[in-house]
C-alpha atoms as a PDB file:
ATOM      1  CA  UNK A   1      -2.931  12.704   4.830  1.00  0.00           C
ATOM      2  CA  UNK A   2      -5.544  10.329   3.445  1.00  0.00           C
ATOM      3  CA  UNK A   3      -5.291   8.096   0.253  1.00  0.00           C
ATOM      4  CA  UNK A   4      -8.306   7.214  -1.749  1.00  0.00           C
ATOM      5  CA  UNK A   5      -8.069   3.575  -2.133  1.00  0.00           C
ATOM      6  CA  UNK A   6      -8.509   2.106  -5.722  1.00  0.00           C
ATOM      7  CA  UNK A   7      -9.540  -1.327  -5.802  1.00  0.00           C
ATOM      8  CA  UNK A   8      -7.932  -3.155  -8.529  1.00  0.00           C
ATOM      9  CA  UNK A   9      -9.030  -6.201 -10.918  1.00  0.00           C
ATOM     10  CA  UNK A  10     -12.216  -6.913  -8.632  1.00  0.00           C
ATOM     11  CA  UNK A  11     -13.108  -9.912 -10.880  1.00  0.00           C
ATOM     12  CA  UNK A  12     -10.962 -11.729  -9.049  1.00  0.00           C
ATOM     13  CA  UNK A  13     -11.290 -13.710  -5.090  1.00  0.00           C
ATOM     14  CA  UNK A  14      -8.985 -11.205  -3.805  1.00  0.00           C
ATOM     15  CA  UNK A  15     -11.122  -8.924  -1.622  1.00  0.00           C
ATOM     16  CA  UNK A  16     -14.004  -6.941  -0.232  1.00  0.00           C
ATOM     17  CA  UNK A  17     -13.370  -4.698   2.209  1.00  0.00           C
ATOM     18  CA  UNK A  18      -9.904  -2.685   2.889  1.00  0.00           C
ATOM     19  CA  UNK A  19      -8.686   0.170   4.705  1.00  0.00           C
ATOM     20  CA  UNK A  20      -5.693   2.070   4.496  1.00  0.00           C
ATOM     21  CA  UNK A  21      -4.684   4.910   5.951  1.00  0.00           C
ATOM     22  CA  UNK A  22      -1.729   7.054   6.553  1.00  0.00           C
ATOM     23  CA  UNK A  23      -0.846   9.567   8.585  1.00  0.00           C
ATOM     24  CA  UNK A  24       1.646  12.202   8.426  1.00  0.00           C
ATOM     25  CA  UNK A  25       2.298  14.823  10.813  1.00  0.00           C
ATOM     26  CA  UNK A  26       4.631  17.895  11.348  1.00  0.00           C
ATOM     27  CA  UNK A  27       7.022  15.312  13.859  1.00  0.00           C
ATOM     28  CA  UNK A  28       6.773  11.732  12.406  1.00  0.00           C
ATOM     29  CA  UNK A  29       5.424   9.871   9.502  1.00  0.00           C
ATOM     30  CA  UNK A  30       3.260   6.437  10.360  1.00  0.00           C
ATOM     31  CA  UNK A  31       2.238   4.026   7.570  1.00  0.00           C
ATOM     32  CA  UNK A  32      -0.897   2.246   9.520  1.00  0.00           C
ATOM     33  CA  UNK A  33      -2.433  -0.288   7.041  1.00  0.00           C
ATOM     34  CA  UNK A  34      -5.325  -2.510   7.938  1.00  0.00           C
ATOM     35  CA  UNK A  35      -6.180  -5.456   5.542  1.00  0.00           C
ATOM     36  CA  UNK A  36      -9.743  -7.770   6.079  1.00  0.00           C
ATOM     37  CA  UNK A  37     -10.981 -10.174   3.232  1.00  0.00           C
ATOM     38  CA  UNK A  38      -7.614 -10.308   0.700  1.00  0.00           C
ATOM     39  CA  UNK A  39      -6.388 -13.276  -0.751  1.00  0.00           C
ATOM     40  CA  UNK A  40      -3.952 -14.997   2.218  1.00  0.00           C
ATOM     41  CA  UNK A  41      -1.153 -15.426   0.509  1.00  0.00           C
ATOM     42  CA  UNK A  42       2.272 -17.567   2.260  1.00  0.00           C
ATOM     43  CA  UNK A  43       5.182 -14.951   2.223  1.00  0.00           C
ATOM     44  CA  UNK A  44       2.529 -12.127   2.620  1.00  0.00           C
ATOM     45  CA  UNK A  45       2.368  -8.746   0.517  1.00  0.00           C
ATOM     46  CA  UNK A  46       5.268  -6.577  -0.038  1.00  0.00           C
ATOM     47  CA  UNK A  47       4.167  -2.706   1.160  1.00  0.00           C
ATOM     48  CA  UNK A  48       5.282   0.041  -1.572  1.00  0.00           C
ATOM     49  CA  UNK A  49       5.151   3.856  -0.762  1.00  0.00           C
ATOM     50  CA  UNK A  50       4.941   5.888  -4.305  1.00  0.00           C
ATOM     51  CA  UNK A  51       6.633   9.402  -3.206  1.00  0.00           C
ATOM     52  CA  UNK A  52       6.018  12.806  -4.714  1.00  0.00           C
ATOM     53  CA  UNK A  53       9.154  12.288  -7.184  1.00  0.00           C
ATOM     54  CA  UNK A  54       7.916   8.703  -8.099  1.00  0.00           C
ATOM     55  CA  UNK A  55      10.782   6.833  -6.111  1.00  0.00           C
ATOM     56  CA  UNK A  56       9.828   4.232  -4.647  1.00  0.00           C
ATOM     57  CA  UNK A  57      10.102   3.071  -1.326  1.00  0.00           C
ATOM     58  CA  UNK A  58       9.872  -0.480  -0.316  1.00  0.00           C
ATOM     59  CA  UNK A  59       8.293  -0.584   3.349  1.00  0.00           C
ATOM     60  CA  UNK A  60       8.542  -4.147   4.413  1.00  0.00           C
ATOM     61  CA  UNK A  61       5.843  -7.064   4.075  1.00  0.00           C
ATOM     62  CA  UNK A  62       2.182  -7.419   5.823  1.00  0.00           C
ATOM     63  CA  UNK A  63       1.368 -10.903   6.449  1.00  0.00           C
ATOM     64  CA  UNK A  64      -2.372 -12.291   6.238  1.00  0.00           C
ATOM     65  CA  UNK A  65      -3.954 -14.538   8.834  1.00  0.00           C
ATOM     66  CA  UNK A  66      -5.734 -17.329   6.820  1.00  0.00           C
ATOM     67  CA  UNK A  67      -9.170 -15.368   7.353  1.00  0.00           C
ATOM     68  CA  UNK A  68      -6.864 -13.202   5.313  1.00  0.00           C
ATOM     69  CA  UNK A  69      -6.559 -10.326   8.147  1.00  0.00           C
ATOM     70  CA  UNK A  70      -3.479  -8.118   8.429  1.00  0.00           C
ATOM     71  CA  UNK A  71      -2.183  -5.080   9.759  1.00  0.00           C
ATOM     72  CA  UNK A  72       1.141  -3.174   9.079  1.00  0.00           C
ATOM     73  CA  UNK A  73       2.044  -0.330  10.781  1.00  0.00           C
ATOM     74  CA  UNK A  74       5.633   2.001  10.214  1.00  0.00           C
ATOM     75  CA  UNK A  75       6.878   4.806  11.921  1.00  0.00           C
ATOM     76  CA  UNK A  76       9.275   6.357   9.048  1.00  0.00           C
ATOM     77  CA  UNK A  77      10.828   8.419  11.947  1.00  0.00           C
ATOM     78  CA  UNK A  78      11.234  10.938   9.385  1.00  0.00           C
ATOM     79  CA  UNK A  79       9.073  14.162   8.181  1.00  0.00           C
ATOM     80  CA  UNK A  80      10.394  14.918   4.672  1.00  0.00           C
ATOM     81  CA  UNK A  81       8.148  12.332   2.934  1.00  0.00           C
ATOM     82  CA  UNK A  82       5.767  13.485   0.584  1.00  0.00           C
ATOM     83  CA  UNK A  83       4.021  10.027  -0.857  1.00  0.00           C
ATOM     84  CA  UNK A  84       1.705  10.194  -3.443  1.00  0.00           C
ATOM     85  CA  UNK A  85       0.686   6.674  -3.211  1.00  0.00           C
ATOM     86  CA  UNK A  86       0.813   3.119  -1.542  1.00  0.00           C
ATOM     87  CA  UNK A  87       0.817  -0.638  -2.943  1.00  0.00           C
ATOM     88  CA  UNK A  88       0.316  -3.649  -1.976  1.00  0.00           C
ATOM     89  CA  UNK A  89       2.409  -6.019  -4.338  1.00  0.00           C
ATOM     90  CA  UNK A  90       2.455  -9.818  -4.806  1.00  0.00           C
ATOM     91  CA  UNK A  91       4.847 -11.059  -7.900  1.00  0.00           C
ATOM     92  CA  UNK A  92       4.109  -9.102 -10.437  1.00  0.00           C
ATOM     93  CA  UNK A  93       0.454  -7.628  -9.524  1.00  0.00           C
ATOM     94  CA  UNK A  94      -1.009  -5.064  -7.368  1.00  0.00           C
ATOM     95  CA  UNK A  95      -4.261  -6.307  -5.617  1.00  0.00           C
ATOM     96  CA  UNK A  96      -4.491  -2.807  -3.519  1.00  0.00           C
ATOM     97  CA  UNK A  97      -3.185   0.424  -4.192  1.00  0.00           C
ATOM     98  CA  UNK A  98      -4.547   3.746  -2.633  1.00  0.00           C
ATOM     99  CA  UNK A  99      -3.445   7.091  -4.059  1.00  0.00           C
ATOM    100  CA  UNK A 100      -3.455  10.913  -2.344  1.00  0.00           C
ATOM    101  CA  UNK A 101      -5.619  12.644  -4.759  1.00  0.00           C
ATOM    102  CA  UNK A 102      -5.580  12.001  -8.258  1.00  0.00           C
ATOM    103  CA  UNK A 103      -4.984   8.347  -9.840  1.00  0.00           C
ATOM    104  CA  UNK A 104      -1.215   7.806 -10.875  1.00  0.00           C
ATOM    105  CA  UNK A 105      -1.203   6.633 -14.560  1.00  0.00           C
ATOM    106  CA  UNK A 106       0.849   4.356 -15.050  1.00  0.00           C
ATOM    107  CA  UNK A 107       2.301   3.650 -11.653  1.00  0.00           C
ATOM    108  CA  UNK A 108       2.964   0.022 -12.698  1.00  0.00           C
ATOM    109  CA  UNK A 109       6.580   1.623 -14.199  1.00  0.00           C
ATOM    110  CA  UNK A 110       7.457   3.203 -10.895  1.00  0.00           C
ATOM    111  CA  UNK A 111       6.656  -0.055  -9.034  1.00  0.00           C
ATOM    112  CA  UNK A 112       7.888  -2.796 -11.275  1.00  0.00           C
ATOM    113  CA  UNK A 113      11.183  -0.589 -12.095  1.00  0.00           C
ATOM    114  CA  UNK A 114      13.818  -3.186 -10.410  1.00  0.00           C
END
């Protein structure tokens, strides 16, 4: 599986190039995430997988370099996961957020529930 990235708020000095990609096969499940040229920020991003029932799933943090580089990789060790979409969240905003197919509306609900 492949998410189509949608770049958020690009007014801002948060970023020019990202990548993320996931992979799912029929044995494991591997969130691979690979970050160049977003805002380096001190406790790092928190990593949020949107799945096909719009639960959430909080993966852990990725942590930029101050050339604001950063990679995150997961193996879910699971194959049940059907995810829709994946965030990258700092306070209360989403700088990067990549979806599988369509454009969630209104994913802010599912990721700001707590």
């Amino acid at each position: 599986m492949k998410l189509k990235i949608l770049i958020l708020d690009t007014k801002s000095a948060f970023y020019q190039k990202h990548l993320l990609k996931v992979e799912i096969n029929d044995e494991k499940s591997v969130v691979s995430l690979y970050v160049e040229n977003l805002k380096c920020v001190k406790d790092g991003y928190r990593v949020i997988a949107i799945q096909s029932d719009y639960e959430t799933l909080d993966l852990g943090k990725v942590v930029l370099s101050e050339q604001g580089k950063g990679e995150f990789v997961l193996n879910l060790d699971r194959d049940d996961i059907d995810l829709k979409g994946i965030a990258l969240l700092y306070e209360k905003s989403v700088p990067l957020i990549g979806f599988k197919g369509s454009k969630i509306e209104n994913y802010e609900v599912y990721l700001f529930h707590c």
